[in-house]
C-alpha atoms as a PDB file:
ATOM      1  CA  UNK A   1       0.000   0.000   0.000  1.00  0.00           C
ATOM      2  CA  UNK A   2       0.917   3.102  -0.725  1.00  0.00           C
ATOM      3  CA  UNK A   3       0.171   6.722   0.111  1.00  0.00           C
ATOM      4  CA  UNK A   4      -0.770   6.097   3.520  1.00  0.00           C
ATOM      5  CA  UNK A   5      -0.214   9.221   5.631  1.00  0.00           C
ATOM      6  CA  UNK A   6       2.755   9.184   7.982  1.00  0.00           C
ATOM      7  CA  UNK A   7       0.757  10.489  11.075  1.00  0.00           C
ATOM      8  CA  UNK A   8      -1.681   7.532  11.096  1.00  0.00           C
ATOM      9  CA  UNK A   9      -1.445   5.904  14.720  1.00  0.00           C
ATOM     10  CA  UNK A  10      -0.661   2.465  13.064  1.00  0.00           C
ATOM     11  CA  UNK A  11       2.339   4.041  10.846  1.00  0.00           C
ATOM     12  CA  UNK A  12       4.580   4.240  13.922  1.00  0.00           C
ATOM     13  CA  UNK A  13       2.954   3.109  16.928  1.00  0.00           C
ATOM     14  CA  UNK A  14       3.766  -0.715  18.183  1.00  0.00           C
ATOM     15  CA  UNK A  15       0.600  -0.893  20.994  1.00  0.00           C
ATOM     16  CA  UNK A  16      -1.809   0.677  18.437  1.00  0.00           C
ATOM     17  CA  UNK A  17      -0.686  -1.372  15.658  1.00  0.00           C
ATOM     18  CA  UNK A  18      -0.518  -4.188  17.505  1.00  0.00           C
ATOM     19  CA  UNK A  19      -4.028  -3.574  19.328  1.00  0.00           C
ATOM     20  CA  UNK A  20      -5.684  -3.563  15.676  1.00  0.00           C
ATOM     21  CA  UNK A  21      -4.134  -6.466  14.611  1.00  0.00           C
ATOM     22  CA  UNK A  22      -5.558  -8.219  17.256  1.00  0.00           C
ATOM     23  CA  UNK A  23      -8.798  -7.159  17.287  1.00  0.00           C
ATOM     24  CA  UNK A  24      -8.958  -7.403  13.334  1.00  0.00           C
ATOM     25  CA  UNK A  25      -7.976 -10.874  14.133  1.00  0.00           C
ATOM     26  CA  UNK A  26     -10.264 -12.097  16.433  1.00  0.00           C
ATOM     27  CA  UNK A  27     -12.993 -10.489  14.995  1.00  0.00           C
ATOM     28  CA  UNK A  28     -12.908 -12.252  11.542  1.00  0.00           C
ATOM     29  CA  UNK A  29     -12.728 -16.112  13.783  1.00  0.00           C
ATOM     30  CA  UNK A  30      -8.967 -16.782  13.493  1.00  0.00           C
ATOM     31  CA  UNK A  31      -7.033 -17.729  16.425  1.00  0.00           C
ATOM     32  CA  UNK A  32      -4.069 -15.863  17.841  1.00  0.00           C
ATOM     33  CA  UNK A  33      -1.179 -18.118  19.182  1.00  0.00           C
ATOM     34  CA  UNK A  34       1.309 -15.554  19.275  1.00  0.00           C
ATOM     35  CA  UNK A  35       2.947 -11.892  18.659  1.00  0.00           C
ATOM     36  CA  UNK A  36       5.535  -9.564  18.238  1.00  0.00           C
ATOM     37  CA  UNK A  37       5.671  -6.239  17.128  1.00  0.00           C
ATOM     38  CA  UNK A  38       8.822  -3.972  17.304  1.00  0.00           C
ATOM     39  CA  UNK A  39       8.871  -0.008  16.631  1.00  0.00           C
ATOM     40  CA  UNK A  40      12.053   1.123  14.867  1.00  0.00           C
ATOM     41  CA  UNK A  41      14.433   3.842  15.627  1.00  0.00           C
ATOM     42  CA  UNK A  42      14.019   6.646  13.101  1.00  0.00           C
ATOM     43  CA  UNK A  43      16.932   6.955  10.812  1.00  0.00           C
ATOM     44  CA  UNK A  44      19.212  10.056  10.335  1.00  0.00           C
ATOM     45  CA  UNK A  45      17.414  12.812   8.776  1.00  0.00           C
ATOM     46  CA  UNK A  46      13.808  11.729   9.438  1.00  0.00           C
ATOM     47  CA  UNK A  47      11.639  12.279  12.464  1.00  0.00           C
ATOM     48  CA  UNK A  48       9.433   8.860  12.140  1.00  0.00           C
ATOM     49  CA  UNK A  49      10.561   5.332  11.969  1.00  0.00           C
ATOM     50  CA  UNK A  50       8.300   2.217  11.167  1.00  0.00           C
ATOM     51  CA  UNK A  51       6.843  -0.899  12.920  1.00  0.00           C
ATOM     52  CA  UNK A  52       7.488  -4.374  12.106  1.00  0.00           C
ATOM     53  CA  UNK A  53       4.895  -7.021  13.778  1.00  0.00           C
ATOM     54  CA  UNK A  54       3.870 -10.361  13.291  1.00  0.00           C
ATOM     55  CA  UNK A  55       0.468 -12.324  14.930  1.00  0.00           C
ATOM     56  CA  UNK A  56       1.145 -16.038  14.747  1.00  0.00           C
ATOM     57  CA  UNK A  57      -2.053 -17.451  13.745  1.00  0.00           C
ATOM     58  CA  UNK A  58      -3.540 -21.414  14.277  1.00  0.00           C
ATOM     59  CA  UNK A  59      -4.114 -21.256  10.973  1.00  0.00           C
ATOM     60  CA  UNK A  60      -0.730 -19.663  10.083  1.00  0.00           C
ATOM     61  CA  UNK A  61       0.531 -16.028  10.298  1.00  0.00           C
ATOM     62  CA  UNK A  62       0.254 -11.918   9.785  1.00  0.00           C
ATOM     63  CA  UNK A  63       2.760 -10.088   8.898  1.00  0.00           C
ATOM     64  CA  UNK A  64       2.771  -5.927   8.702  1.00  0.00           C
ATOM     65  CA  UNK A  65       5.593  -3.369   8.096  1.00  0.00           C
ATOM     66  CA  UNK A  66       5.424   0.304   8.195  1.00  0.00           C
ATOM     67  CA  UNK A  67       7.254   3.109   6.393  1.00  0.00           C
ATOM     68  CA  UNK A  68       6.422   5.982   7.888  1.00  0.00           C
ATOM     69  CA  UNK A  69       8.595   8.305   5.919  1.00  0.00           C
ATOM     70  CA  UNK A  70       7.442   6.566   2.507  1.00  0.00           C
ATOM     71  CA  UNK A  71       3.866   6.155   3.371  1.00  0.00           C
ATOM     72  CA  UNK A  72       4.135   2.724   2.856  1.00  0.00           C
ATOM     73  CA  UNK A  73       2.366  -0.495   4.447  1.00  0.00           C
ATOM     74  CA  UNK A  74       2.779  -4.265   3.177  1.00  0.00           C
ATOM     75  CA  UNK A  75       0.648  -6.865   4.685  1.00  0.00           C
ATOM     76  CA  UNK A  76       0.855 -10.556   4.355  1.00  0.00           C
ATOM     77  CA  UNK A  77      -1.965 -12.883   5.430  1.00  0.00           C
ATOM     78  CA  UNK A  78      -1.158 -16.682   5.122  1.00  0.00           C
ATOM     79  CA  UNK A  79      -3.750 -19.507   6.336  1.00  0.00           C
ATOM     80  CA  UNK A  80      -4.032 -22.919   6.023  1.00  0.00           C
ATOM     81  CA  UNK A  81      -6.755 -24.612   4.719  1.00  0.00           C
ATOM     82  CA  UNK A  82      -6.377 -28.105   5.827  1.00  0.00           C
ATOM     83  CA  UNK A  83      -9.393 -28.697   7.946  1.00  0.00           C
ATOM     84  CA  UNK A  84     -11.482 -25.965   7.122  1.00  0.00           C
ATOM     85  CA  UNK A  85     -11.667 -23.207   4.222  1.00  0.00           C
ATOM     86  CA  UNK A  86      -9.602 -20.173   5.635  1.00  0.00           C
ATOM     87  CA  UNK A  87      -9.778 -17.894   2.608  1.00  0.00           C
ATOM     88  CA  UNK A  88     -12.784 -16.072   3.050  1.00  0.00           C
ATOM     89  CA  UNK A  89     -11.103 -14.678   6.452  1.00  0.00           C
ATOM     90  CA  UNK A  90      -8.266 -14.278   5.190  1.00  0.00           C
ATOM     91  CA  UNK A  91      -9.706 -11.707   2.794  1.00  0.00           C
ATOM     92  CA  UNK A  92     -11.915 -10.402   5.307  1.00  0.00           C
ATOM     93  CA  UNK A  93      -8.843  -9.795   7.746  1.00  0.00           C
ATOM     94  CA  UNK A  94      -6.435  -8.063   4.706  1.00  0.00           C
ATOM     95  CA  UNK A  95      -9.771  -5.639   3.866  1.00  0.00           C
ATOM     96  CA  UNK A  96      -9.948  -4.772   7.403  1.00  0.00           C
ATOM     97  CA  UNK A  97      -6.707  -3.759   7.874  1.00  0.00           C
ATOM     98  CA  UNK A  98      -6.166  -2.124   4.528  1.00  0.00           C
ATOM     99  CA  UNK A  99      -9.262   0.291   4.674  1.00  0.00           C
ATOM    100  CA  UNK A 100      -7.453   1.068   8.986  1.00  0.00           C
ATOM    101  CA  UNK A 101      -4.412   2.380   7.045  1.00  0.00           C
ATOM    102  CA  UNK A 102      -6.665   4.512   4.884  1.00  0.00           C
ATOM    103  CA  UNK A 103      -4.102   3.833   1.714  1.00  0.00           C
ATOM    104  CA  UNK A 104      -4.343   6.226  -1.484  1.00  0.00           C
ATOM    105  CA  UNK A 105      -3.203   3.645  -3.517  1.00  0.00           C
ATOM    106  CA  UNK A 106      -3.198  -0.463  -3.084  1.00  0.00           C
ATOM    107  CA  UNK A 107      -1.542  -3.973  -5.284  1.00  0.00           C
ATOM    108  CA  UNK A 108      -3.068  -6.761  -3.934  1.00  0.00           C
ATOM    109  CA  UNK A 109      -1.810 -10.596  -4.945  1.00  0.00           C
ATOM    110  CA  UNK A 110      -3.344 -13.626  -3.746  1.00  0.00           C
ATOM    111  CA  UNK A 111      -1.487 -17.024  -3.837  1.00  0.00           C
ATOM    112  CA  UNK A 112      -3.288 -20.205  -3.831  1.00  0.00           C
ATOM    113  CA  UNK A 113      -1.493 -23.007  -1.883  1.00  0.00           C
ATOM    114  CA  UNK A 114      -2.527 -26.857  -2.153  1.00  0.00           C
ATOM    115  CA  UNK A 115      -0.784 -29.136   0.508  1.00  0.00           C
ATOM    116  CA  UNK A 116       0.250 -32.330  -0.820  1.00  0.00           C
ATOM    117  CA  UNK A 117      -2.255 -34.975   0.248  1.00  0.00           C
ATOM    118  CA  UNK A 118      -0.421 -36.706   3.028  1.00  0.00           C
ATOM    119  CA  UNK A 119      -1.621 -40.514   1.521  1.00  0.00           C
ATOM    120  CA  UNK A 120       0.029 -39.653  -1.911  1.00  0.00           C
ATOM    121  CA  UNK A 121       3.930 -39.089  -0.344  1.00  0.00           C
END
């Protein structure tokens, strides 16, 4: 994403970001295992720096980093869809979080992944 403005809460702030993640996560019916998010230092000649987090998920993971000073946000959202069909909150969970950072501009890609049917190795 791209365009997002620098002074958004979730652009530099660990708790917030965090916090939204979270909630974003529960509220779409995946399960939180696990979490980290880390707020940067800024770098010489700016006045922000980003945040780097990641919500370990039953069904697999979130990942989100911030560029403050770019006004840029990527997101990846991985599940697995071995016992049940995760997709449909998966996409609910990236829209979510993508309208929170209020970006000017988005590229989305989605990636398909079949696990090998255990029987068949």
């Amino acid at each position: 994403m791209a365009g997002c403005a620098a002074s958004h809460p979730w652009m530099t702030q660990p708790d917030t970001l965090r916090a939204a993640c979270l909630q974003a996560v529960a509220r779409v019916g995946l399960q939180t295992v696990g979490e980290r998010f880390h707020g940067f230092e800024p770098a010489q000649g700016h006045q922000t720096a980003g945040v780097t987090g990641v919500v370990l998920l039953a069904e697999s993971h979130l990942a989100v980093h911030t560029w403050p000073e770019l006004g840029v946000v990527t997101l990846d959202v991985f599940v697995c869809n071995l016992l049940s069909d995760n997709a449909e909150r998966a996409q609910m969970l990236l829209d979510q979080l993508v309208a929170g950072f209020e970006p000017q501009q988005q590229a989305r890609q989605a990636i398909r992944r079949a696990i090998p049917d255990a029987a068949s190795t």
